[in-house]
N, C-alpha and C. Protein backbone atom coordinates (compact mmCIF):
# COMPACT_ATOMS: atom_id res chain seq x y z
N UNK A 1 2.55 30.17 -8.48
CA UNK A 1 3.96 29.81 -8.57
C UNK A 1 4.16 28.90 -9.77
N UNK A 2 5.54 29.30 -10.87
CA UNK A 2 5.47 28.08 -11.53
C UNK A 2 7.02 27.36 -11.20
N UNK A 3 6.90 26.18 -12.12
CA UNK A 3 7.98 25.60 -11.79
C UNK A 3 8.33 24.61 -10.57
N UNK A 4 5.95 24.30 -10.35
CA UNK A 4 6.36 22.76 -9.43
C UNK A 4 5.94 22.16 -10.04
N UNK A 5 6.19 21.05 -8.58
CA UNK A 5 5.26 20.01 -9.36
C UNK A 5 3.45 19.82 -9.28
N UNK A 6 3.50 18.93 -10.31
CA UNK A 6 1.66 19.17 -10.47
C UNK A 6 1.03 17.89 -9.86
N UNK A 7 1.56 16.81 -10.12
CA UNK A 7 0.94 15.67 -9.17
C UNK A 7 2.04 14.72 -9.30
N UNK A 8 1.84 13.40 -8.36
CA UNK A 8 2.77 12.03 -8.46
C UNK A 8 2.32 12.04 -9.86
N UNK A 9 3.81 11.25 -10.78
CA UNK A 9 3.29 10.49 -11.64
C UNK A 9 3.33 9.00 -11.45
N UNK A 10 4.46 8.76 -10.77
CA UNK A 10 4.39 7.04 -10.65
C UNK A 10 5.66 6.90 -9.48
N UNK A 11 5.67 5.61 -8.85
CA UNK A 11 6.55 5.42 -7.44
C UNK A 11 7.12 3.81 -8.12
N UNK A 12 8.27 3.98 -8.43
CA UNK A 12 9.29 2.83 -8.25
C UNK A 12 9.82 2.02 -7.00
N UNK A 13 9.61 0.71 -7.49
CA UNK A 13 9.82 -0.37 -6.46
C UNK A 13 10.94 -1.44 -6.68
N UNK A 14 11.82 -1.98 -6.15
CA UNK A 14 12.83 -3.38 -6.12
C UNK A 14 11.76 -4.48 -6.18
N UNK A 15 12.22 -5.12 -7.33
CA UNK A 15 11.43 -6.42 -7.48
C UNK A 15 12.68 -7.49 -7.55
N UNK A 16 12.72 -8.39 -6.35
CA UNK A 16 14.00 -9.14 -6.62
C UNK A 16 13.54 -10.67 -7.56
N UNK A 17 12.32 -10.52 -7.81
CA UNK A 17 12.17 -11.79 -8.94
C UNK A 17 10.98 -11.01 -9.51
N UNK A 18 11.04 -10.75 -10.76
CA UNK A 18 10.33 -9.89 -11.27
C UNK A 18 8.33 -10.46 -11.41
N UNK A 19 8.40 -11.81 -11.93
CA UNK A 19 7.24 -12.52 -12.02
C UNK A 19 6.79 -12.21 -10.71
N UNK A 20 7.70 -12.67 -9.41
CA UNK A 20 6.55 -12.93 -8.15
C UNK A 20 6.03 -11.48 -7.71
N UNK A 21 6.59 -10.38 -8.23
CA UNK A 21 6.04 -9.15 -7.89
C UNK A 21 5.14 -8.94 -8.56
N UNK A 22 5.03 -9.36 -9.93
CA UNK A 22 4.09 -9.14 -10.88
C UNK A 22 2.89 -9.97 -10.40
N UNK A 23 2.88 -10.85 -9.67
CA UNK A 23 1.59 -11.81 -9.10
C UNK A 23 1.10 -10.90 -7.93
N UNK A 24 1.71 -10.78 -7.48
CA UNK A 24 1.40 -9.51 -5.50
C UNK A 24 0.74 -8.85 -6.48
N UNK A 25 1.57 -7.69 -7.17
CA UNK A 25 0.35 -6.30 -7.66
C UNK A 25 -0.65 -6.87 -8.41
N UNK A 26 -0.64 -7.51 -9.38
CA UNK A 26 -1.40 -7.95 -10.18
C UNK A 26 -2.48 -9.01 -9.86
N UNK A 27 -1.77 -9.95 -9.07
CA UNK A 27 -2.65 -11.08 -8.74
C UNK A 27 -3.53 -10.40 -7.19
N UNK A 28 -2.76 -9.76 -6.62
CA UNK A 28 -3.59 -9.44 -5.60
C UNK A 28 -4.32 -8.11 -5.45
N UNK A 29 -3.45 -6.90 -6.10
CA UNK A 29 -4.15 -5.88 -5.75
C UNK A 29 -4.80 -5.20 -7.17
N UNK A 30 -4.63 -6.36 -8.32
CA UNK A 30 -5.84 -5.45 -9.56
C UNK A 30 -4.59 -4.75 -10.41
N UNK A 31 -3.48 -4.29 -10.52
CA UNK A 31 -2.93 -3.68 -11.28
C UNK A 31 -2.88 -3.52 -12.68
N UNK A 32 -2.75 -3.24 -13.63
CA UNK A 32 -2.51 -3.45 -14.97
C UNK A 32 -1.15 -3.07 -15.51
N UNK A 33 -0.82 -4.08 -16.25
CA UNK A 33 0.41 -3.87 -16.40
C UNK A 33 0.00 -3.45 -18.07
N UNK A 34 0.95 -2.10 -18.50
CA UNK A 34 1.33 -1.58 -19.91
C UNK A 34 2.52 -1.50 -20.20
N UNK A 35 2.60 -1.02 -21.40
CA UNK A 35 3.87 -0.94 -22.16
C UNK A 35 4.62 -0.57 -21.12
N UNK A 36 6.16 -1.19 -21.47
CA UNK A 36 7.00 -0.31 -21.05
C UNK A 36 8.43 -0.70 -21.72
N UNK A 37 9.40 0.18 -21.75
CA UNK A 37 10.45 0.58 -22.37
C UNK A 37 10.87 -0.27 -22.28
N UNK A 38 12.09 -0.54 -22.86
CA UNK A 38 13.22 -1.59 -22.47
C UNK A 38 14.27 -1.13 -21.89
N UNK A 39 15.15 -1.10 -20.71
CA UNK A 39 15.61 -0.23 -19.91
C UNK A 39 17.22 -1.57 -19.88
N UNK A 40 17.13 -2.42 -20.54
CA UNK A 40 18.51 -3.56 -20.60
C UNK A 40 18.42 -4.35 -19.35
N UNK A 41 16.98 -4.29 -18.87
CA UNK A 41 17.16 -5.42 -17.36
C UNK A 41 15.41 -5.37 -17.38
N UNK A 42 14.94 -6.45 -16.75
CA UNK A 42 13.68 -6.92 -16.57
C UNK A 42 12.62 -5.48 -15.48
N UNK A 43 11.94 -4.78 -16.12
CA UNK A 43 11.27 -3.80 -15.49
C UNK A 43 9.60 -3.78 -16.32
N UNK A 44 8.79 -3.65 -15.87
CA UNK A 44 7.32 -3.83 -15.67
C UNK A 44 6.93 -2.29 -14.97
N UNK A 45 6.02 -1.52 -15.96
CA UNK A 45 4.84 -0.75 -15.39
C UNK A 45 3.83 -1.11 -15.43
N UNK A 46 3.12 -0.57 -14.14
CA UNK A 46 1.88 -0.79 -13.69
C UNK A 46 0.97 0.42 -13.63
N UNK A 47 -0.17 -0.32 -14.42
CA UNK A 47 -0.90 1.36 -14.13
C UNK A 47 -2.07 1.25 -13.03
N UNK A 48 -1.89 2.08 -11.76
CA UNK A 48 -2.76 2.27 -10.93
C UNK A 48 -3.55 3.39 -11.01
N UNK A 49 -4.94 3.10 -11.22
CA UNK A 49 -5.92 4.60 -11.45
C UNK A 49 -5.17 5.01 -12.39
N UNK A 50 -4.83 6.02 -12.67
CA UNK A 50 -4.82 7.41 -13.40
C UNK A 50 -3.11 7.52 -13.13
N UNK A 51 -2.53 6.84 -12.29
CA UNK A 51 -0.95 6.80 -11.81
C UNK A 51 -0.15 5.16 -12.47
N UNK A 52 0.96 5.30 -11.83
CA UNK A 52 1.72 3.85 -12.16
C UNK A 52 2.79 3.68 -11.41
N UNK A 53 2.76 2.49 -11.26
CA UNK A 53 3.91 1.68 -10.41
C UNK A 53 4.91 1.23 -11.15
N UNK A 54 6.47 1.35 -11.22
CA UNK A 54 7.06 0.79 -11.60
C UNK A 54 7.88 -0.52 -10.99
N UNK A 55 8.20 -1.39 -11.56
CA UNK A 55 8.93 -2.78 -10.92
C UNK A 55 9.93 -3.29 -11.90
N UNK A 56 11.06 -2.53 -11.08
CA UNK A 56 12.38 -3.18 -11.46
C UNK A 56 13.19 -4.39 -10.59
N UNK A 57 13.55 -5.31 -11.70
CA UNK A 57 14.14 -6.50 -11.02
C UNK A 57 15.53 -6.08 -11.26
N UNK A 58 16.12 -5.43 -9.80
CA UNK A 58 17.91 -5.40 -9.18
C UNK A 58 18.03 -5.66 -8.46
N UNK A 59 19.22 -5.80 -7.75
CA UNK A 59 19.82 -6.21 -6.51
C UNK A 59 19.60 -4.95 -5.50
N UNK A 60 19.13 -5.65 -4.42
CA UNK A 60 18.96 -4.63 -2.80
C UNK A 60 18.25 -4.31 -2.65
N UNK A 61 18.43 -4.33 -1.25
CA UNK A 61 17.15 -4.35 -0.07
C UNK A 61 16.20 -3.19 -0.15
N UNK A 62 14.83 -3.94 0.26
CA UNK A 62 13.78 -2.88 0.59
C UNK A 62 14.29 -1.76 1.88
N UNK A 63 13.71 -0.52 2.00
CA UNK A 63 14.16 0.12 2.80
C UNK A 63 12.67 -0.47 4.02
N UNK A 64 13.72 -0.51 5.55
CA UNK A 64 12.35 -0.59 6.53
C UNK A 64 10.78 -0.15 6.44
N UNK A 65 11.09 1.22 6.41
CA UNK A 65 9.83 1.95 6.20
C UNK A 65 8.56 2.79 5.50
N UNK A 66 10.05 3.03 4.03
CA UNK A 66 9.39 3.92 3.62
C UNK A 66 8.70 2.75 2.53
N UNK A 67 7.64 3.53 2.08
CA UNK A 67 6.62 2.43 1.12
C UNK A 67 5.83 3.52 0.74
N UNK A 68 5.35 2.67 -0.54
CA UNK A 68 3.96 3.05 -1.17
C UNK A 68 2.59 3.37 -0.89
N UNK A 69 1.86 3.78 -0.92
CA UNK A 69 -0.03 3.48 -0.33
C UNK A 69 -0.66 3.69 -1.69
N UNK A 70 -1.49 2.64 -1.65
CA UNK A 70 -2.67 2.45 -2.72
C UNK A 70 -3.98 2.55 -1.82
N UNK A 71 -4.64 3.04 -2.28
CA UNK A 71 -6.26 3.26 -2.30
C UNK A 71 -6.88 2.16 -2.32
N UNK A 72 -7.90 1.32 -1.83
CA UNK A 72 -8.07 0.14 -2.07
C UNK A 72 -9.73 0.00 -1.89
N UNK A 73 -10.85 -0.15 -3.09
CA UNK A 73 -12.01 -0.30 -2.92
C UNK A 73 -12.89 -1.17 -2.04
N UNK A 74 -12.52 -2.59 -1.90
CA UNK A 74 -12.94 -3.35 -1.15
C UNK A 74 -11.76 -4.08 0.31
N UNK A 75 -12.52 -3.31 0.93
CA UNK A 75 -11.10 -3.61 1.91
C UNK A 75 -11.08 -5.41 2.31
N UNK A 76 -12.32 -5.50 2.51
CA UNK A 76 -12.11 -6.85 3.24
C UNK A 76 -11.76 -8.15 1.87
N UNK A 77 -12.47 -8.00 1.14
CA UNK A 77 -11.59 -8.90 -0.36
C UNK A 77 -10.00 -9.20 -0.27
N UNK A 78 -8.98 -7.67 0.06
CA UNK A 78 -8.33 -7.55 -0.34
C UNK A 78 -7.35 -7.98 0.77
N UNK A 79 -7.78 -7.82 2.11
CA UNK A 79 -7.77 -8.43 3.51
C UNK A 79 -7.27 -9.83 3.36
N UNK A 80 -8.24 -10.09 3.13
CA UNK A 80 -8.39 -11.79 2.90
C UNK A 80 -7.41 -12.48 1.67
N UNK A 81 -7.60 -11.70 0.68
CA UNK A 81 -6.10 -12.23 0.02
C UNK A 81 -5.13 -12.34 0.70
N UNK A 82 -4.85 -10.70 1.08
CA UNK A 82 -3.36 -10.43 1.54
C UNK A 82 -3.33 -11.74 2.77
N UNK A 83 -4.12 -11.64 3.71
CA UNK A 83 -3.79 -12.55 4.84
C UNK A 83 -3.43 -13.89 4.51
N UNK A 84 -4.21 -14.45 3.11
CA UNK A 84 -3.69 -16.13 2.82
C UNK A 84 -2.62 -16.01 2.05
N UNK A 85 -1.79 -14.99 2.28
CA UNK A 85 -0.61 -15.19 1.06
C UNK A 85 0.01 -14.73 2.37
N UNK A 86 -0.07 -14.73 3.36
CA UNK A 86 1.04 -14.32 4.52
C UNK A 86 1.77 -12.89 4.47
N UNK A 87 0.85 -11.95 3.95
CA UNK A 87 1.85 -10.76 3.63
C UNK A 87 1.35 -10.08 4.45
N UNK A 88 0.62 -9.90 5.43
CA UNK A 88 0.30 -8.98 6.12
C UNK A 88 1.72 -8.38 7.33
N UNK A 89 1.87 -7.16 7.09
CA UNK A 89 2.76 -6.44 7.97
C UNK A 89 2.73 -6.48 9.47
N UNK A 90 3.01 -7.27 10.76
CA UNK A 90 3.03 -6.79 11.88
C UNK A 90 3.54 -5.78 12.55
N UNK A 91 5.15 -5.75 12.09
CA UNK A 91 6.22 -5.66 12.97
C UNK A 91 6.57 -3.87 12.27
N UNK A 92 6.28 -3.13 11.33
CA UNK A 92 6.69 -2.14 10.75
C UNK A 92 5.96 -1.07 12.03
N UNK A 93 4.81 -1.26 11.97
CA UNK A 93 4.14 0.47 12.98
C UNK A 93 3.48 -0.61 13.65
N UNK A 94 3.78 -1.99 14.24
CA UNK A 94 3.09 -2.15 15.76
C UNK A 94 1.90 -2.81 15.43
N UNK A 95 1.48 -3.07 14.18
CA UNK A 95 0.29 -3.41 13.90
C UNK A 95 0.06 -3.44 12.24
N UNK A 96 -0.59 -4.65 11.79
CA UNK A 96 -0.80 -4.72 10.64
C UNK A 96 -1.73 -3.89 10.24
N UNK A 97 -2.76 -3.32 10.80
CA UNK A 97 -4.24 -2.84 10.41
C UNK A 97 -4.85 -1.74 11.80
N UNK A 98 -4.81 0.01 11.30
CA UNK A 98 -5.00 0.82 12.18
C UNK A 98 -6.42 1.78 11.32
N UNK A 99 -7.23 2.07 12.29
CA UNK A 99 -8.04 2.80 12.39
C UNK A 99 -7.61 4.30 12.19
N UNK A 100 -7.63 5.43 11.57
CA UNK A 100 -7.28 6.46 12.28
C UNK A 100 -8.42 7.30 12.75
N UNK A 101 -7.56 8.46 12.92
CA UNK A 101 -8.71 9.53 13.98
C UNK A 101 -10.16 10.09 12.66
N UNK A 102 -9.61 10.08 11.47
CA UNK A 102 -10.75 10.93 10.21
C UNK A 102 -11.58 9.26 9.83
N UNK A 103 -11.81 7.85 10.50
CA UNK A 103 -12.18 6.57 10.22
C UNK A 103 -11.96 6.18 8.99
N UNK A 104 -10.56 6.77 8.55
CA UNK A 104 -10.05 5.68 7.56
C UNK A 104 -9.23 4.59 8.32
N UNK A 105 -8.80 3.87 7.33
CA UNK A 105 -7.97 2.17 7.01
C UNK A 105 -6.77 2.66 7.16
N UNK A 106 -5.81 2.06 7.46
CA UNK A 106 -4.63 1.46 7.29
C UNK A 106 -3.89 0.20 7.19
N UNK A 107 -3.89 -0.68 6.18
CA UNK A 107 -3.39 -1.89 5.81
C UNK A 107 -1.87 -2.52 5.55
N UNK A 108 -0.77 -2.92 6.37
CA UNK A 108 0.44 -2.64 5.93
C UNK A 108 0.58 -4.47 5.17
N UNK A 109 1.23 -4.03 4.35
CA UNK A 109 1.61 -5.46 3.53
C UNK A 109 3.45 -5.76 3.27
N UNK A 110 3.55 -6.58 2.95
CA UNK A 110 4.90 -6.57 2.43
C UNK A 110 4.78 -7.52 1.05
N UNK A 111 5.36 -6.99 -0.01
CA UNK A 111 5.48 -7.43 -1.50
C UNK A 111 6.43 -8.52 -1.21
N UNK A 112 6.44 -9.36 -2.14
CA UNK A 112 8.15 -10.52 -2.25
C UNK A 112 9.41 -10.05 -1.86
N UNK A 113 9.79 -8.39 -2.40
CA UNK A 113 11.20 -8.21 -2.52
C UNK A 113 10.89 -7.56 -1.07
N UNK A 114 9.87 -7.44 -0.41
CA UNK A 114 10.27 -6.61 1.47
C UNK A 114 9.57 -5.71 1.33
N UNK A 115 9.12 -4.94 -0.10
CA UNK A 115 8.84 -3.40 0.07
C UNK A 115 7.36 -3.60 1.15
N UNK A 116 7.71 -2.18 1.77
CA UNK A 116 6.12 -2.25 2.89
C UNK A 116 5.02 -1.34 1.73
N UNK A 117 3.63 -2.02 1.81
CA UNK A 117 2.66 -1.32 1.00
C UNK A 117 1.35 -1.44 1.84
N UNK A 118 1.41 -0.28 2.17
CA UNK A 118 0.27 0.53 2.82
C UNK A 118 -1.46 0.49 1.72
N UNK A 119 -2.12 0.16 2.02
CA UNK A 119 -3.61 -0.20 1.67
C UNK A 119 -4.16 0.61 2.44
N UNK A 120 -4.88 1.53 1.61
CA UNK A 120 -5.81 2.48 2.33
C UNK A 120 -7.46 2.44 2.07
N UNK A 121 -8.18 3.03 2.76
CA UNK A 121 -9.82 2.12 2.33
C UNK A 121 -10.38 3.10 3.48
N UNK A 122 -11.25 3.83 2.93
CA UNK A 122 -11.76 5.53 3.05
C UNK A 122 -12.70 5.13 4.42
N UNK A 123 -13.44 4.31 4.53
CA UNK A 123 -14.50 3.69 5.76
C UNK A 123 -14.19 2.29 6.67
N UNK A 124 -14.00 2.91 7.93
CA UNK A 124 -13.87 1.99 8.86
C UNK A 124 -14.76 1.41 9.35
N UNK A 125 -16.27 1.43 9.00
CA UNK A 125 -17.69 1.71 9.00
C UNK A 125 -18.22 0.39 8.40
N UNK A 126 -17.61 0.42 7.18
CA UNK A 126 -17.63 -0.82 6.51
C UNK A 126 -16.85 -2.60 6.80
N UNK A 127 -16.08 -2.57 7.80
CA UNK A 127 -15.45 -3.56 8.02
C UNK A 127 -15.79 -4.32 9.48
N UNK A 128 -16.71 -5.29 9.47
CA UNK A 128 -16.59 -6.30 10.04
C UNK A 128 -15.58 -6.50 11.58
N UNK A 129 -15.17 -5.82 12.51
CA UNK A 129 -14.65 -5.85 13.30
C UNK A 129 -14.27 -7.15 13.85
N UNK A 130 -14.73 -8.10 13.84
CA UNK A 130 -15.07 -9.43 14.79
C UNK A 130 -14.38 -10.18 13.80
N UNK A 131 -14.03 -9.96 12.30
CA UNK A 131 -13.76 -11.06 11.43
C UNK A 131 -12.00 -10.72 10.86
N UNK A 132 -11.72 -9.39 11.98
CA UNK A 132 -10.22 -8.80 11.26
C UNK A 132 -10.06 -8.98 12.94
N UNK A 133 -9.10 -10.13 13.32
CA UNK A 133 -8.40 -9.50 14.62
C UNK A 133 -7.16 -8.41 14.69
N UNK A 134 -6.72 -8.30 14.01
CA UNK A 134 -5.53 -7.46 13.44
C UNK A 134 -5.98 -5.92 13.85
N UNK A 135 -7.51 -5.82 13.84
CA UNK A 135 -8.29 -4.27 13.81
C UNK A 135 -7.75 -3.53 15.22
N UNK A 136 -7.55 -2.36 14.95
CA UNK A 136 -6.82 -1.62 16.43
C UNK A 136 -6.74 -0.07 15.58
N UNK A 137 -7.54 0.71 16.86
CA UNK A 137 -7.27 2.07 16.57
C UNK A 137 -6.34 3.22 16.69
N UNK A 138 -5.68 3.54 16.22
CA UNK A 138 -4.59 4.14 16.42
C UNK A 138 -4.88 5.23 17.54
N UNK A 139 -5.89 5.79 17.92
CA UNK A 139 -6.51 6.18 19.14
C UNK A 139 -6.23 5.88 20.24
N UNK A 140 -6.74 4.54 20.59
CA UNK A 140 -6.79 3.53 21.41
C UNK A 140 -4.91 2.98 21.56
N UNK A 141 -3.84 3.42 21.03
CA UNK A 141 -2.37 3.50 20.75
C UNK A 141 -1.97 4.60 21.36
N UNK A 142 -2.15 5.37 20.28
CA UNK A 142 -1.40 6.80 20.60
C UNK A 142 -2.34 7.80 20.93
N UNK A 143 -2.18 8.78 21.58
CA UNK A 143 -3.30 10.17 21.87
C UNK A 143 -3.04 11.23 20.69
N UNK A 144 -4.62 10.96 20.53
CA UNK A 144 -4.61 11.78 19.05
C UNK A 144 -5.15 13.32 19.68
N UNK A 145 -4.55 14.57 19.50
CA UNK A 145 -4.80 15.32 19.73
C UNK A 145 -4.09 16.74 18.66
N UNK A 146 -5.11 17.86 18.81
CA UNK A 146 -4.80 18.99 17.70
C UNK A 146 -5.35 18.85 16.29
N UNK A 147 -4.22 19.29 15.62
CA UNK A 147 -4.28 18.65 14.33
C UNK A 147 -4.07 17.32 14.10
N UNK A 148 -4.08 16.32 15.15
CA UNK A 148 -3.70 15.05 14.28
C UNK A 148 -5.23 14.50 14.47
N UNK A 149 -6.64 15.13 15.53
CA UNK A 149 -7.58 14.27 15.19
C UNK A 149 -8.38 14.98 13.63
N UNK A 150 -7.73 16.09 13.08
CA UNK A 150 -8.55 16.24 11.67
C UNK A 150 -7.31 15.60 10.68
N UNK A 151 -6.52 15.09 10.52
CA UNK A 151 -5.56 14.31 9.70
C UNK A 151 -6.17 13.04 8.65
N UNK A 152 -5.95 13.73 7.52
CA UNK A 152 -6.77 12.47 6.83
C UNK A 152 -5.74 12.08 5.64
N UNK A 153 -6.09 10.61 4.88
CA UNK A 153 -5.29 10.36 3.95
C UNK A 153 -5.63 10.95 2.59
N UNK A 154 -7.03 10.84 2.81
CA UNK A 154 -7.58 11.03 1.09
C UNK A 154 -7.90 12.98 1.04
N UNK A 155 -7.18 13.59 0.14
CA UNK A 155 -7.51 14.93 -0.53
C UNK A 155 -8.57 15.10 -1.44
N UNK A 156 -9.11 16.11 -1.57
CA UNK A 156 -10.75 16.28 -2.21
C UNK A 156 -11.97 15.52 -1.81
């Protein structure tokens, strides 16, 4: 088929103070920030992997639910940031931090301006159980059954 699309190129975000967003991605989750245009208002790209984040500073609200997910190499590093900067997500899916059925991560955060950002981290294998109380399997929640116990985040 032609005439789709071929991959994400990049996911735009509300930054309601542009610096303190630039500290969250940057200071906490590794981002790099490159060139970017001048658009007549304060906006910042970020390049994640091989993709990019954009952060525009306008007016209005994060939406509840919908959010971003980044890939995240060291989960518990990144854990431990997020938790001393108070950003860890409770209240969005019931739980800051879920197990799923394929033993990946799920990490929910919230940036400065509200946006929810999902942290993903391929092995549940690797994390310390006893040192994350937050840890809860989405199993042990909801009944995973059918297709949702082969459901995974990461493709290839």
């Amino acid at each position: 088929m032609s005439g789709r699309a071929l991959s994400l190129n990049h996911v735009s975000v509300i930054a309601r103070d542009l610096e303190e967003s630039l500290d969250f991605y940057v200071g906490l989750l590794g981002l790099e920030p490159v060139p970017t245009p001048n658009f007549g208002f304060p906006v910042q790209w970020l390049r994640v992997g091989d993709r990019q984040l954009h952060l525009f500073e306008r007016p209005g609200e994060a939406p509840s639910h919908a959010h971003l997910a980044l890939e995240i190499d060291d989960f518990m590093e990144v854990y431990r940031r997020a938790k001393a900067r108070g950003a860890l997500d409770h209240d969005t899916f019931g739980n800051a931090i879920y197990e799923l059925p394929d033993g990946g991560i799920q990490l929910y955060l919230r940036d400065p301006a509200g946006n929810l950002v999902e942290l993903d981290h391929r092995d549940a294998s690797t994390i310390p159980q006893d040192e994350v109380p937050e840890y809860a399997r989405l199993a042990d929640r909801l009944s995973q059954e059918g297709d949702a116990t082969r459901a995974t985040l990461f493709e290839g």
